[in-house]
Protein backbone atom coordinates (compact mmCIF):
# COMPACT_ATOMS: atom_id res chain seq x y z
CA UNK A 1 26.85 221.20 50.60
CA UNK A 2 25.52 221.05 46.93
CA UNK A 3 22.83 218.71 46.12
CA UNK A 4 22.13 217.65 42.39
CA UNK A 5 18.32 217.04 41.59
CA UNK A 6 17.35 214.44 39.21
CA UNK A 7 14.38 213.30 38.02
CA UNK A 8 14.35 210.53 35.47
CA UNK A 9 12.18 210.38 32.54
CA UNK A 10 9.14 208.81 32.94
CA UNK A 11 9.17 204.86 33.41
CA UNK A 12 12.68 205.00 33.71
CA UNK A 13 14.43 204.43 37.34
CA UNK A 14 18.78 204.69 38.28
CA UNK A 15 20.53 201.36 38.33
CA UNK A 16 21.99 200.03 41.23
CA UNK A 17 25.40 199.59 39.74
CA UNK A 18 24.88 203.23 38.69
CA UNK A 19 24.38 204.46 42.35
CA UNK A 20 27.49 202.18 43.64
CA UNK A 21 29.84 204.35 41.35
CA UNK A 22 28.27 207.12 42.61
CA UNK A 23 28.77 206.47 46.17
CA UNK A 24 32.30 205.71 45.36
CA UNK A 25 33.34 209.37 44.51
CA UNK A 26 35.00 211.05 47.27
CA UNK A 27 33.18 213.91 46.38
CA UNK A 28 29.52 212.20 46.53
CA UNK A 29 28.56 212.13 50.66
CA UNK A 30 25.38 210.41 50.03
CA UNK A 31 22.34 209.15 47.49
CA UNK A 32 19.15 208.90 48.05
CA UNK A 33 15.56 208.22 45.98
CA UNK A 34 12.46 209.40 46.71
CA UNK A 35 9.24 209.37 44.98
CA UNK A 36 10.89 208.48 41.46
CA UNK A 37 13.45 211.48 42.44
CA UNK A 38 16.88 211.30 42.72
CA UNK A 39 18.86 213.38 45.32
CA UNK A 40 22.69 213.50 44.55
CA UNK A 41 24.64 215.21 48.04
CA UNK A 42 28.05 216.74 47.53
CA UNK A 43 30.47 217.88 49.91
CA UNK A 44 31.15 220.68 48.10
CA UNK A 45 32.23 222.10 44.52
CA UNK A 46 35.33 224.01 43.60
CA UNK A 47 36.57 225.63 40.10
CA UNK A 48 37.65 221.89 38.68
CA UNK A 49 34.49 220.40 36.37
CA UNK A 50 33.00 217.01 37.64
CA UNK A 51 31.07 214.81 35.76
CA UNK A 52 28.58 212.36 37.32
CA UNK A 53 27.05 209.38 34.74
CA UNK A 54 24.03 208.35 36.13
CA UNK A 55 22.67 205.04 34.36
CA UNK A 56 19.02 204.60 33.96
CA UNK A 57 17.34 201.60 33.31
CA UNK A 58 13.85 201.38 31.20
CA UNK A 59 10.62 199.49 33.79
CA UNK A 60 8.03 200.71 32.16
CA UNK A 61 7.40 202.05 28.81
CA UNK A 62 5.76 205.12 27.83
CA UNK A 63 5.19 206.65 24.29
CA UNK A 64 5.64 210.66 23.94
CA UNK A 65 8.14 211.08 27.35
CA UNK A 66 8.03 214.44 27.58
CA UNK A 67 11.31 216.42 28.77
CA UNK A 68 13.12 215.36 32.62
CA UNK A 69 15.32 218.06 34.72
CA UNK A 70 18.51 218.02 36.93
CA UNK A 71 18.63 220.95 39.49
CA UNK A 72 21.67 222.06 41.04
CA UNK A 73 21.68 223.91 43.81
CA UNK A 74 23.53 224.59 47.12
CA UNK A 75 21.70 223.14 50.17
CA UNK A 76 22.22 226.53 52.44
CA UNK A 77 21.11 229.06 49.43
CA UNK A 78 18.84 227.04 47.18
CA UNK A 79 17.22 230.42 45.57
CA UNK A 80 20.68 230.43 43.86
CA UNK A 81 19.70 227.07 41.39
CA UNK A 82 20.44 225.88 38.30
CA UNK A 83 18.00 223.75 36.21
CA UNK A 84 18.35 222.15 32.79
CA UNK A 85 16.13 219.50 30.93
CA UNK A 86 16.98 216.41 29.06
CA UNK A 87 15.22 214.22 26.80
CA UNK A 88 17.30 211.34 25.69
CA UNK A 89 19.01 208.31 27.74
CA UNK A 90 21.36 207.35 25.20
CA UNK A 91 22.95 203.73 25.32
């Protein structure tokens, strides 16, 4: 199992229509958010690339949002992670 780690920028949190598309992926065997983190669970990964969109939607703003990471990582080896930051939402 691979989970995907994502923590949304601050004052931002995931749509619900967002997690509904997600949960409709064959691939995707569950979502859930806790403490303004989102936990993505996969079934598993093979050589083909996968993209997940994950729409975020503004609550709160803040000025200077400093930089938010996605971790990837497989559930039974987690030492084995990767981790990347972003620091835009786009439209």
């Amino acid at each position: 199992m691979v989970i995907i780690e994502v923590s949304p920028l601050s004052g931002f949190v995931m749509t619900s229509r967002s997690r509904m598309l997600l949960e409709n992926r064959t691939i995707v065997k569950k979502i859930e958010v806790k403490a303004n983190m989102v936990y993505i669970y996969l079934e598993k990964l093979n050589d083909e690339s996968q993209t997940f969109i994950l729409q975020l939607e503004q609550v709160i703003q803040v000025k200077n949002l400093k930089p938010a990471s996605i971790k990837i990582y497989d559930y039974y080896q987690p030492g084995g992670s990767q981790i990347c930051s972003y620091s835009d939402v786009g439209s």
